[in-house]
Protein backbone atom coordinates (compact mmCIF):
# COMPACT_ATOMS: atom_id res chain seq x y z
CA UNK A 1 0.00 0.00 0.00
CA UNK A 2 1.18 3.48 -0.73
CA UNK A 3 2.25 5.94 2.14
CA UNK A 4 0.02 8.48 0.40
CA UNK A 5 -3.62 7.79 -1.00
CA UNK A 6 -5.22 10.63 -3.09
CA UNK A 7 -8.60 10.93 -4.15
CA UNK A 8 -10.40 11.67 -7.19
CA UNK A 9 -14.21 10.45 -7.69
CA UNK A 10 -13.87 11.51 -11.67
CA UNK A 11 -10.33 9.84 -12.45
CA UNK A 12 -11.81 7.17 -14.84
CA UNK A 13 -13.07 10.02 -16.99
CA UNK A 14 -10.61 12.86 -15.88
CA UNK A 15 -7.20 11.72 -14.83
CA UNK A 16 -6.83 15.24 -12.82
CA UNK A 17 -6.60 15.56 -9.08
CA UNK A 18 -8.49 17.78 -7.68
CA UNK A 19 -7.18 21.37 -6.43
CA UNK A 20 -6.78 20.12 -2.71
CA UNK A 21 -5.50 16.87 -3.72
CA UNK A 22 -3.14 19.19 -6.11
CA UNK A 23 -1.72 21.41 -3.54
CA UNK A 24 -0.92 18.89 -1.02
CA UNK A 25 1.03 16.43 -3.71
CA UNK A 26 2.80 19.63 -5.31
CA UNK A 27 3.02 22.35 -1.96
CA UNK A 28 3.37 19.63 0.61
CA UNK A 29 4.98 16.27 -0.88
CA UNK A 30 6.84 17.83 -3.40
CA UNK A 31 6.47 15.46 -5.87
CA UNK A 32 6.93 15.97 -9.52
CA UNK A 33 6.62 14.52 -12.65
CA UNK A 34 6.95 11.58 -13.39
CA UNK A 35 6.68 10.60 -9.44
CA UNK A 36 3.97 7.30 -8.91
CA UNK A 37 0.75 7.99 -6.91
CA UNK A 38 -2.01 6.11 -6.55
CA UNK A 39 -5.26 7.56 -6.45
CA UNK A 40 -8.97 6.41 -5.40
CA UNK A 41 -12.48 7.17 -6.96
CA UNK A 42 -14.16 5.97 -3.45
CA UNK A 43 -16.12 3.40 -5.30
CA UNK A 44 -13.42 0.54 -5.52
CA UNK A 45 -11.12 1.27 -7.06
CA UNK A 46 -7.12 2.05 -7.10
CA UNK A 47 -5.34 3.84 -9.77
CA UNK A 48 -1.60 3.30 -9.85
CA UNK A 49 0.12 6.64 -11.46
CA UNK A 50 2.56 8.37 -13.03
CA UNK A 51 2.34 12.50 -12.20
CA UNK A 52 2.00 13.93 -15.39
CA UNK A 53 1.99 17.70 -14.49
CA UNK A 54 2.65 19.03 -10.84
CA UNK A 55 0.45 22.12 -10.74
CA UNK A 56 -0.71 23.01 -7.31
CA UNK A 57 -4.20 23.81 -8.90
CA UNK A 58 -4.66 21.22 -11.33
CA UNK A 59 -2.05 17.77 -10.96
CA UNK A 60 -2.45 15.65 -13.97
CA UNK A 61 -1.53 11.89 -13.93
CA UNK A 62 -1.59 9.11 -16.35
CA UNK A 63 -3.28 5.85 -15.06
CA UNK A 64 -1.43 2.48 -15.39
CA UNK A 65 -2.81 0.28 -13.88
CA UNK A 66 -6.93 0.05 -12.33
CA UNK A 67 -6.98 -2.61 -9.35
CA UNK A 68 -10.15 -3.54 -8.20
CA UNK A 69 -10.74 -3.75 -4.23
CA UNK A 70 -12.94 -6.29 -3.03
CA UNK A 71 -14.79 -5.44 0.24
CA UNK A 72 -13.47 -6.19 3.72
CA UNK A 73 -16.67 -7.75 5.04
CA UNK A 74 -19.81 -8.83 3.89
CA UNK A 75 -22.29 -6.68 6.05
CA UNK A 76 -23.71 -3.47 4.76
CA UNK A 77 -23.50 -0.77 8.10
CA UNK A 78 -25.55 2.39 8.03
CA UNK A 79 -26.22 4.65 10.66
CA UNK A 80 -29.08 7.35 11.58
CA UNK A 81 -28.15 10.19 14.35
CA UNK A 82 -29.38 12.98 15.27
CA UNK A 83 -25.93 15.73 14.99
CA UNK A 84 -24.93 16.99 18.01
CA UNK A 85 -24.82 21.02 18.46
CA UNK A 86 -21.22 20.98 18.29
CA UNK A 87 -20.08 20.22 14.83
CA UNK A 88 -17.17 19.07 16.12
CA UNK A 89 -18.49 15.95 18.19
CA UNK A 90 -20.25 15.08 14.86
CA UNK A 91 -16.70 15.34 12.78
CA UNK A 92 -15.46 13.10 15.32
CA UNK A 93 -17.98 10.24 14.84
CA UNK A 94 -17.69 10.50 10.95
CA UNK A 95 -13.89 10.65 11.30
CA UNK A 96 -14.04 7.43 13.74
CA UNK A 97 -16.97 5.47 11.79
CA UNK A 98 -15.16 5.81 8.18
CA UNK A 99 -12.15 4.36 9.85
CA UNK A 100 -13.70 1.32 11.00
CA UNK A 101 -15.94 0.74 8.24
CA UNK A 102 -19.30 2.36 7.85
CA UNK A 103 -21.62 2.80 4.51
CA UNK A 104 -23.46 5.28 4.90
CA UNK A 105 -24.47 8.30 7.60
CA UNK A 106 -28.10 9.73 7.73
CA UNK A 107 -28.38 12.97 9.45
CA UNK A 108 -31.49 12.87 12.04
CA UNK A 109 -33.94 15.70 12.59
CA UNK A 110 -36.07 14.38 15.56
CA UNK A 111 -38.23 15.65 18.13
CA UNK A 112 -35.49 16.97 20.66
CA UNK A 113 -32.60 17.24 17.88
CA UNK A 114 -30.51 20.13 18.82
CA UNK A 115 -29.18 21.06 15.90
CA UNK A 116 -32.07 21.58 12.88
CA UNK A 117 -29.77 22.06 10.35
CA UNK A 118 -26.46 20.61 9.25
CA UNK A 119 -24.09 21.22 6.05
CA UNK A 120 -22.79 18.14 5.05
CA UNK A 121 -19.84 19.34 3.03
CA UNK A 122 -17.48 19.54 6.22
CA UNK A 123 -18.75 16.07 6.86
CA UNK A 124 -17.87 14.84 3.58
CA UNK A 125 -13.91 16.39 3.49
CA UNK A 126 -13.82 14.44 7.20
CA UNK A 127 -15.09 11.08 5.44
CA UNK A 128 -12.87 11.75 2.77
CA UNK A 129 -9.39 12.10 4.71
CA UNK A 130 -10.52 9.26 6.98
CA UNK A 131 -11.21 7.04 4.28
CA UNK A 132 -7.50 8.16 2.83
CA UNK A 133 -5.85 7.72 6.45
CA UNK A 134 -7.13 4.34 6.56
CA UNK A 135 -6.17 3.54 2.99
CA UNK A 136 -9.54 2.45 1.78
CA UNK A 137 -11.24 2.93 -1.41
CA UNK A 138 -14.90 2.83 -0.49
CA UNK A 139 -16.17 6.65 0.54
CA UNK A 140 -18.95 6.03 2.42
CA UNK A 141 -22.02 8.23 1.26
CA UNK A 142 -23.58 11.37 4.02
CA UNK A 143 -26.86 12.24 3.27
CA UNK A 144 -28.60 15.69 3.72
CA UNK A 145 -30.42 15.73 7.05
CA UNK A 146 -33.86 13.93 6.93
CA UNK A 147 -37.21 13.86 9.35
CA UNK A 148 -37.27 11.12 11.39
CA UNK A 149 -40.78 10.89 10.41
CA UNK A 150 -40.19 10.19 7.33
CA UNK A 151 -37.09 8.43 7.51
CA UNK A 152 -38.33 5.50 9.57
CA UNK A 153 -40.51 4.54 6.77
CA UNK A 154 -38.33 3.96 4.20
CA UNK A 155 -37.25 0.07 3.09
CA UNK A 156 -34.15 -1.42 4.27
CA UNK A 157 -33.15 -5.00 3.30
CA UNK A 158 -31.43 -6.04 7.16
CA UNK A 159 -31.60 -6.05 10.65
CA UNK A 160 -33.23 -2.39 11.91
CA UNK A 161 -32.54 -0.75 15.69
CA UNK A 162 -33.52 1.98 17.65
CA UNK A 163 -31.30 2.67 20.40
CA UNK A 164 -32.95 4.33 23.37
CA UNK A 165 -32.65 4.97 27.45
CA UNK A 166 -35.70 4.48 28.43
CA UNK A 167 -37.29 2.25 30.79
CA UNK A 168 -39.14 0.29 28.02
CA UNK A 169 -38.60 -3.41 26.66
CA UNK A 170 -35.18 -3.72 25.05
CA UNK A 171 -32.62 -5.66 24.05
CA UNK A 172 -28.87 -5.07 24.42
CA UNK A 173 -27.77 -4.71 20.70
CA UNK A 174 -24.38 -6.91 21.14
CA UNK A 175 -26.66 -10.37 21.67
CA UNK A 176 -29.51 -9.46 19.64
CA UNK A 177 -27.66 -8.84 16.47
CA UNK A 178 -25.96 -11.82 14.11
CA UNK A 179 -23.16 -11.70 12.41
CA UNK A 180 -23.29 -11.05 8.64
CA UNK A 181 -26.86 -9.25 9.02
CA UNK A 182 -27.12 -5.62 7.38
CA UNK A 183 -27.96 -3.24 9.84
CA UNK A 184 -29.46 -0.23 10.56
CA UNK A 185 -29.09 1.75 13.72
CA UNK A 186 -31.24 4.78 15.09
CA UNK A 187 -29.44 6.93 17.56
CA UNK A 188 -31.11 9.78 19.40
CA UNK A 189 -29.99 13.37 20.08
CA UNK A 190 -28.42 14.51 24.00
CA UNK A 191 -32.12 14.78 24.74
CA UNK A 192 -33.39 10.83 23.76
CA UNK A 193 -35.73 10.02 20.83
CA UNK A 194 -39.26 10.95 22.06
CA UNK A 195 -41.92 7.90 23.28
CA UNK A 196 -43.67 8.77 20.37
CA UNK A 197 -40.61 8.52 18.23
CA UNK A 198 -39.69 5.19 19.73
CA UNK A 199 -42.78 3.58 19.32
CA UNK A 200 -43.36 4.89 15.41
CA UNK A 201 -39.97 3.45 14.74
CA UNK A 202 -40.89 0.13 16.28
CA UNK A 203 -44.03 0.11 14.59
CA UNK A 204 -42.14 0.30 11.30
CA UNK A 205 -40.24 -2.84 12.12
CA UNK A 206 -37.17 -1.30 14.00
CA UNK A 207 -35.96 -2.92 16.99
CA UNK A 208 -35.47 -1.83 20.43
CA UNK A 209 -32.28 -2.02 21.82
CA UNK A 210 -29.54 -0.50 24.64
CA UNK A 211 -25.94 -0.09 24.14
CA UNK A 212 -24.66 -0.58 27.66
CA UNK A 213 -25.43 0.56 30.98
CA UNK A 214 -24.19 3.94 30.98
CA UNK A 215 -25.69 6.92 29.67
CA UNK A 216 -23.67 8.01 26.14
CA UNK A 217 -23.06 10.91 24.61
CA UNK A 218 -24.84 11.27 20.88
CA UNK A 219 -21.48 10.93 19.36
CA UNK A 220 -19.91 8.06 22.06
CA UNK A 221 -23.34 5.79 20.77
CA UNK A 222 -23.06 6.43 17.25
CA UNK A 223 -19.48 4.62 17.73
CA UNK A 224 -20.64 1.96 20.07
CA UNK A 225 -23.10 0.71 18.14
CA UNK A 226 -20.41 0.99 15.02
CA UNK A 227 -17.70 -0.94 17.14
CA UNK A 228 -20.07 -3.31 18.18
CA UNK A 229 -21.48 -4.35 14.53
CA UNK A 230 -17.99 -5.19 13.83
CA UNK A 231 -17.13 -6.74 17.15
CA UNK A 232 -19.58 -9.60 16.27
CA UNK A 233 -18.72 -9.88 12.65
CA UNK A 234 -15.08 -10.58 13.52
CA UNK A 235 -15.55 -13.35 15.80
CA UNK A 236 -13.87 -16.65 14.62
């Protein structure tokens, strides 16, 4: 594996990096052409390079080689949360999940959400160097913030859960879930889901479930519930 992974979700089509991935190849690792670099589209893929042109704004590299990555696991992971008010505590569940494999984030506006709005673009550049840290080539997608009303109605082909602190029937997630089951996982904002909330969800087939017995942060339960999806799918 290279030291360095760039990123480029057009390469196939446009062999150029873009200008962030151009400055820090030119300005910070001082390469130049001719230099290899491999680059990811996020969907799969490595593309072994030769630097063509080292412009800070606009790098241009000729692909040699396309390598196919096959997935790590065989579980699809997705997680709804409500975003915290500090952006930052949100950054550092996105920064966290991508690491140890996620598929997809779903912003959260619910009854007691804090925050009502949320601009996923700082999200996405946190997914992005995450996913280049940890030298993957899947970019997990972040979508723009949805009503839990409505989200708790949509399809999903897996194992759904609402995690919750309330004094109502529940399992704890780590022995209800199986390993190799998709899963979807509801966290709350600092505030809970609301009864109502809870019970909507489980009418639309979502499952009720704790995640230890400690109160945790928004943030601290979002990665819990991560961990423990991949606790139980790496067990011999």
């Amino acid at each position: 594996m290279p030291d360095t992974l760039f990123y480029c979700p057009d390469i196939s089509r446009h062999p150029q990096l873009p200008i962030q991935e151009s400055q820090h190849c030119v300005k910070v690792l001082r390469m130049r052409e001719g230099d290899k670099l491999t680059v990811t589209d996020g969907q799969g893929f490595f593309y072994e390079c030769l630097l063509a042109e080292a412009h800070p704004k606009h790098c241009s590299v000729h692909i040699q080689h396309r390598i196919s990555i096959a997935r790590n696991r065989d579980f699809l992971l997705q997680v709804a949360f409500a975003p915290t008010k500090q952006m930052e505590r949100n950054e550092w569940f996105v920064e966290k999940a991508v690491e140890i494999g996620i598929d997809r984030f779903i912003p959260l506006l619910s009854n007691y959400s804090e925050r009502r709005d949320l601009k996923k673009e700082r999200l996405e550049k946190i997914a992005v160097s995450a996913m280049k840290q940890s030298q993957q080539a899947f970019l997990p997608g972040i979508e723009e913030m949805v009503q839990f009303v409505k989200f708790v109605t949509r399809p999903f082909e897996g194992r759904k859960f609402i995690a919750h602190c309330y004094n109502l029937p529940k399992k704890p997630l780590a022995q209800t879930y199986r390993k190799g089951e998709n899963a979807l996982i509801l966290i709350g904002p600092e505030g809970d889901f609301s009864e109502e909330e809870i019970h909507s969800a489980i009418a639309n087939g979502f499952e009720p479930v704790s995640l230890g017995e400690t109160r945790l942060r928004t943030e601290t339960a979002c990665l819990v519930a991560t961990h423990t999806i991949h606790i139980i799918n790496n067990q011999i």
